[in-house]
C-alpha atoms as a PDB file:
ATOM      1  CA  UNK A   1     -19.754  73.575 108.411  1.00  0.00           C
ATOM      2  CA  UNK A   2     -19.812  72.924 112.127  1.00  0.00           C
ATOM      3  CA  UNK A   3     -16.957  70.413 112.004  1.00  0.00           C
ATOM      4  CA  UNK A   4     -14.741  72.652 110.216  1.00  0.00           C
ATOM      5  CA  UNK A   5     -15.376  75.608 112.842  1.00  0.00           C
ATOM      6  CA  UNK A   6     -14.583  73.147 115.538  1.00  0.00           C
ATOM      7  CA  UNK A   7     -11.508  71.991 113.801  1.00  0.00           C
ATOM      8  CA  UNK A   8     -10.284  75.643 113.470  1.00  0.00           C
ATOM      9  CA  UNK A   9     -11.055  76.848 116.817  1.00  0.00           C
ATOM     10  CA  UNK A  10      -9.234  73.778 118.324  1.00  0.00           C
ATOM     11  CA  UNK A  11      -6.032  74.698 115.442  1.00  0.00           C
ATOM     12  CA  UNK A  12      -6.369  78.119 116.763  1.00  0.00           C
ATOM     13  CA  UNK A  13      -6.316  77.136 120.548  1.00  0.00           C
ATOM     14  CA  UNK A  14      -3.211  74.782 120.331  1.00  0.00           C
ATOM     15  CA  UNK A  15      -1.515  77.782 118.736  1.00  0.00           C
ATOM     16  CA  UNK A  16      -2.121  80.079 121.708  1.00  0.00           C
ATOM     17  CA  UNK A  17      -1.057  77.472 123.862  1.00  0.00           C
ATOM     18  CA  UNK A  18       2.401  76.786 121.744  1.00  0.00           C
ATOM     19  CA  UNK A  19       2.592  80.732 121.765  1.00  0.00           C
ATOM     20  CA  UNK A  20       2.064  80.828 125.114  1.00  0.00           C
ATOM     21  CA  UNK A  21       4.489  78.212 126.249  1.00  0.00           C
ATOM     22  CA  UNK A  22       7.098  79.731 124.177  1.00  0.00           C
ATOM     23  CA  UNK A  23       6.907  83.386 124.804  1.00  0.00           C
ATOM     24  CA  UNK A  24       9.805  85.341 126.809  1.00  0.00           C
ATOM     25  CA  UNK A  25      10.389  84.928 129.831  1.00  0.00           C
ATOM     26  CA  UNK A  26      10.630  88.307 131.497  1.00  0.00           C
ATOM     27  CA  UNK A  27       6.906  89.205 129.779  1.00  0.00           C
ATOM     28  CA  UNK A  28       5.412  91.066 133.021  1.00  0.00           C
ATOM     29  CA  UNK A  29       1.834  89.872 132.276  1.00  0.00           C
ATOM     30  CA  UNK A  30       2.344  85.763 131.800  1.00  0.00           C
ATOM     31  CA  UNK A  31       1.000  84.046 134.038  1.00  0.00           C
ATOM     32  CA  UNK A  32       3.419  82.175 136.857  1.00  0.00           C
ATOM     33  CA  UNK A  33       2.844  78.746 136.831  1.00  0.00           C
ATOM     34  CA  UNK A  34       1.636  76.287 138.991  1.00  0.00           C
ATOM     35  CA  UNK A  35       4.633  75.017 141.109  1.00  0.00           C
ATOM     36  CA  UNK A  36       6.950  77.885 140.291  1.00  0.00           C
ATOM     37  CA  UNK A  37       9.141  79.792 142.997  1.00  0.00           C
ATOM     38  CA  UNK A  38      12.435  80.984 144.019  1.00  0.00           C
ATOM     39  CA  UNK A  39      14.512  77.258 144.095  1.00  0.00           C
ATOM     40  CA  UNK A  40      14.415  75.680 147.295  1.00  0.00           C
ATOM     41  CA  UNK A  41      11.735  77.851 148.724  1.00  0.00           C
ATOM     42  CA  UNK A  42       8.328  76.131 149.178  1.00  0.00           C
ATOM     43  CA  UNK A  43       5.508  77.167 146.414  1.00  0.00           C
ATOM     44  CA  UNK A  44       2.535  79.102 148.111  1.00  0.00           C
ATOM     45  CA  UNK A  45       0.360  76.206 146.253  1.00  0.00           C
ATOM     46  CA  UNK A  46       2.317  73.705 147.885  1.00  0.00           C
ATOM     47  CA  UNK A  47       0.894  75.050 151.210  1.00  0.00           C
ATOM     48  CA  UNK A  48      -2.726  74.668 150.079  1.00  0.00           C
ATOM     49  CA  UNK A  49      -4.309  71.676 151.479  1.00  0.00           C
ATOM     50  CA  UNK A  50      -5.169  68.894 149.193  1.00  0.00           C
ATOM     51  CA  UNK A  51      -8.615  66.546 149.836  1.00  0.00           C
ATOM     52  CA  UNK A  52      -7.976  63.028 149.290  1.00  0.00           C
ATOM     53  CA  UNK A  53     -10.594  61.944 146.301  1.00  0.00           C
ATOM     54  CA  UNK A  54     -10.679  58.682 144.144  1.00  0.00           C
ATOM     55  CA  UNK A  55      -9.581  55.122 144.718  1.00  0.00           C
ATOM     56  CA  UNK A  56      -6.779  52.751 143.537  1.00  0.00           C
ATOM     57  CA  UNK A  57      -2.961  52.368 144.541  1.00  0.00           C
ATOM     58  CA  UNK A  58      -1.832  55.676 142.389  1.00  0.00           C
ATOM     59  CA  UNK A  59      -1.713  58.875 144.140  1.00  0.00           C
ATOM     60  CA  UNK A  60      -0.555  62.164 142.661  1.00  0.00           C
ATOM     61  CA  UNK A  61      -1.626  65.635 143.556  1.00  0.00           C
ATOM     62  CA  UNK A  62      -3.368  67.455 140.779  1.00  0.00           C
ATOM     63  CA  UNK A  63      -3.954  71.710 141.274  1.00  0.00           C
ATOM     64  CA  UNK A  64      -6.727  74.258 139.992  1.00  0.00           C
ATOM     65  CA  UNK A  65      -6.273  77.791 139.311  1.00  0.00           C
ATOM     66  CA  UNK A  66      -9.222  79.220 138.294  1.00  0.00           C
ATOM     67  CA  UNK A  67      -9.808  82.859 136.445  1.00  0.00           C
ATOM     68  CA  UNK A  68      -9.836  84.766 139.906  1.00  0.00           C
ATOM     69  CA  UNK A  69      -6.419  82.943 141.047  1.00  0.00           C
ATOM     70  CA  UNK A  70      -8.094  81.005 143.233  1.00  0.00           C
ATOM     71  CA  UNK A  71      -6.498  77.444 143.769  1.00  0.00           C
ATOM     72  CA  UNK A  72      -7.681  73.959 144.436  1.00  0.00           C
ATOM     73  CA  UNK A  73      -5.763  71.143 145.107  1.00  0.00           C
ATOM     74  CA  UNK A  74      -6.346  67.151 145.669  1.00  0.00           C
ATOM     75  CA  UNK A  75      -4.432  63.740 146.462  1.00  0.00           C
ATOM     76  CA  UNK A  76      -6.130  61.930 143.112  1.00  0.00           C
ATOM     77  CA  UNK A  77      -6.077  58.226 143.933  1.00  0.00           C
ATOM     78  CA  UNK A  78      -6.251  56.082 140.576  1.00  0.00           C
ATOM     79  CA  UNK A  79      -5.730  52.912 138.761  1.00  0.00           C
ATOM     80  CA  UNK A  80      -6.093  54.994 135.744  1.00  0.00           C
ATOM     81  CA  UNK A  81      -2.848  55.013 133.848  1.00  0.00           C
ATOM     82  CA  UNK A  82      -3.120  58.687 132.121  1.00  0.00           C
ATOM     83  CA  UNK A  83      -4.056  61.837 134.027  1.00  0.00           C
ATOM     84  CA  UNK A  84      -6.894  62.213 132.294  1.00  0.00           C
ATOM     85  CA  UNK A  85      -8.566  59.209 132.892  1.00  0.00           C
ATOM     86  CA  UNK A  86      -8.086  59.559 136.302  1.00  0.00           C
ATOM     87  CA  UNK A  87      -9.600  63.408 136.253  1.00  0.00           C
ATOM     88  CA  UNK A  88     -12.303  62.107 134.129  1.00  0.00           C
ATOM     89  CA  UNK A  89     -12.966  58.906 136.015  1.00  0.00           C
ATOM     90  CA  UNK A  90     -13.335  61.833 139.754  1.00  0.00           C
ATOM     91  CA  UNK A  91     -15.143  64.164 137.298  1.00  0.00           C
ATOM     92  CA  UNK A  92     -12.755  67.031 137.787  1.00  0.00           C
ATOM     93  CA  UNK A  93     -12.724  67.520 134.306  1.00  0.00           C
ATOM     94  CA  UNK A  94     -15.057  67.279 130.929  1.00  0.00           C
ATOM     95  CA  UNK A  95     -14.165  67.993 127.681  1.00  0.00           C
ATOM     96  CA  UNK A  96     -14.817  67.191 123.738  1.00  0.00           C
ATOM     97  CA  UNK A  97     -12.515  64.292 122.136  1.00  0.00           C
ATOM     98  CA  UNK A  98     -11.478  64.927 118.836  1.00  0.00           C
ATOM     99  CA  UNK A  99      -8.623  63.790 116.560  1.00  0.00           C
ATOM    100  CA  UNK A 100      -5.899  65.978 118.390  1.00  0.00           C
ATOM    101  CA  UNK A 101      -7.331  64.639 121.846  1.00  0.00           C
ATOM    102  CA  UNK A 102      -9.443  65.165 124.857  1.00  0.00           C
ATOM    103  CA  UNK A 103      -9.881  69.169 124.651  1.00  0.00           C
ATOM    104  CA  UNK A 104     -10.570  69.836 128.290  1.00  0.00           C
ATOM    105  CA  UNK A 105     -13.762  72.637 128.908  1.00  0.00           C
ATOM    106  CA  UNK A 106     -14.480  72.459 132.234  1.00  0.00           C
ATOM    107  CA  UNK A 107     -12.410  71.630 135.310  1.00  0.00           C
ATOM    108  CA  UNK A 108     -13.736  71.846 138.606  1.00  0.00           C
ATOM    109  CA  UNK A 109     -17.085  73.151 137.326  1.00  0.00           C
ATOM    110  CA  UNK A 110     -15.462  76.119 135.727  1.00  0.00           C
ATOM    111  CA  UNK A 111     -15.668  76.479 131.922  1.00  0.00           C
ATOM    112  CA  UNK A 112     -13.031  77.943 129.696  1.00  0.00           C
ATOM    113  CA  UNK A 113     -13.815  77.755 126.104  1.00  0.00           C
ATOM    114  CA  UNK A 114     -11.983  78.727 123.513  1.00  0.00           C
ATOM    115  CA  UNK A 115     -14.687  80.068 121.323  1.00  0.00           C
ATOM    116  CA  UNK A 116     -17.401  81.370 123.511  1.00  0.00           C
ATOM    117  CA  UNK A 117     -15.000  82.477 126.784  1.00  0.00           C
ATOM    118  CA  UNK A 118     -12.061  83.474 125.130  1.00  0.00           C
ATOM    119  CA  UNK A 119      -9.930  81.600 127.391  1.00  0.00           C
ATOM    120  CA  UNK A 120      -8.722  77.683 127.649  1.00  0.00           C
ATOM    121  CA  UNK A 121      -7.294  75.550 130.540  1.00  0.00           C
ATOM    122  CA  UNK A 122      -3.157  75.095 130.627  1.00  0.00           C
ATOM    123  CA  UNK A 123      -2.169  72.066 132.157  1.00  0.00           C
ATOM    124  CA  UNK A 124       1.126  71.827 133.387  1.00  0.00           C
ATOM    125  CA  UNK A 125       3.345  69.490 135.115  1.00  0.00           C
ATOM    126  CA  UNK A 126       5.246  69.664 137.891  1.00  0.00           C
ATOM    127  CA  UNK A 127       5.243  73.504 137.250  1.00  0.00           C
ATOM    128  CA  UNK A 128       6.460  73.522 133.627  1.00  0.00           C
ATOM    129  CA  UNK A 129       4.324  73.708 130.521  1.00  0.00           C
ATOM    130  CA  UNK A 130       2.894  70.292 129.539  1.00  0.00           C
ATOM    131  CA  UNK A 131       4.318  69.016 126.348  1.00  0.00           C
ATOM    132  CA  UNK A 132       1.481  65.966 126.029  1.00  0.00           C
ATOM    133  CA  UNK A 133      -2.335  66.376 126.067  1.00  0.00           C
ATOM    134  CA  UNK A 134      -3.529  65.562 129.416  1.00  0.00           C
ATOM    135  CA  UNK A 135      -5.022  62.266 127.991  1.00  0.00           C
ATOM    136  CA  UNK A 136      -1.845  61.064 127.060  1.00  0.00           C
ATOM    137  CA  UNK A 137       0.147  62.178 130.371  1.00  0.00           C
ATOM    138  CA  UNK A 138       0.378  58.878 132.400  1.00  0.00           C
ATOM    139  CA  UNK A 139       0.463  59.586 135.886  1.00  0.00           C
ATOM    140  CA  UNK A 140       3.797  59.659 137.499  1.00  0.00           C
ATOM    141  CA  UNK A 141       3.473  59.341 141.340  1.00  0.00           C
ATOM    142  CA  UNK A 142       5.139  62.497 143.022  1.00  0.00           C
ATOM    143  CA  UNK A 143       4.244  64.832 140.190  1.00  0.00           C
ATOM    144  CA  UNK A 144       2.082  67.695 140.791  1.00  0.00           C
ATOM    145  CA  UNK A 145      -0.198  68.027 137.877  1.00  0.00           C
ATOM    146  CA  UNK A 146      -1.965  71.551 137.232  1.00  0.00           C
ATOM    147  CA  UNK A 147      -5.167  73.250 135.259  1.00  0.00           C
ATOM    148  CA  UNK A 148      -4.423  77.164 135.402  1.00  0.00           C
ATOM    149  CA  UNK A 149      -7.549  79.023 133.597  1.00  0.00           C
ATOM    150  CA  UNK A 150      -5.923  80.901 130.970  1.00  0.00           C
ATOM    151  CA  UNK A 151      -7.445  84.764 129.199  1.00  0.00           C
ATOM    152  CA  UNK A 152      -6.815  84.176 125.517  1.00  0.00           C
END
């Protein structure tokens, strides 16, 4: 019975995030993501100091938003070849693997789960909705990657 709760809360939490992703764009209470300003003008995340954290000859910068708005940001050095790996392999994020992927729980310490918080992480990509699990992202040097805590 366990299993199949598990199965339908993850269902359930992929549809929020599809929902999410495709809602309107002029809704006044989505969140802004990570990355996202007036073009040309520099991001006020992009001004946050990053700490260097990791090893290997990959280097991307990965951001945290947490449920307050505060944000985090580091220069994740790798030989990992997804973005997950490499978060996993700094332990900036911890999660349950299961047939649809690595459901991430807890980045940066913080938890967001679907069942008992009512909330999830969104990871997104250069500022834009990720497409891919974050286990199956590979790291693309220059890209920003993102976890914003999300309110179901």
């Amino acid at each position: 019975m366990k299993a199949k709760t598990k199965i339908i809360a993850l269902l359930l939490a992929a549809i929020l995030i599809i929902a999410a992703a495709c809602g309107p764009a002029d809704n006044p209470t989505r969140r802004q993501a990570p990355g996202q300003a007036n073009a040309g003008a520099p991001t006020e995340n992009s001004l946050i100091s990053a700490q260097d954290i990791g090893e290997g000859a990959k280097i991307f910068r990965f951001e945290v938003t947490d449920g307050e708005g505060n944000v985090n940001a580091w220069n994740v050095k790798t030989d990992a070849e997804t973005v997950g790996a490499a978060l996993t392999e700094v332990g900036l994020i911890e999660g349950t693997v299961s047939d649809f992927g690595l459901m991430v729980t807890h980045v940066n310490g913080v938890r967001a789960d679907f069942v008992e918080d009512a909330a999830y992480w969104a990871f997104y990509v250069d500022g834009d909705f990720a497409m891919a699990g974050v286990d199956s992202t590979d790291i693309e040097e220059g890209v920003t990657y993102a976890f914003v805590y999300t309110p179901a």
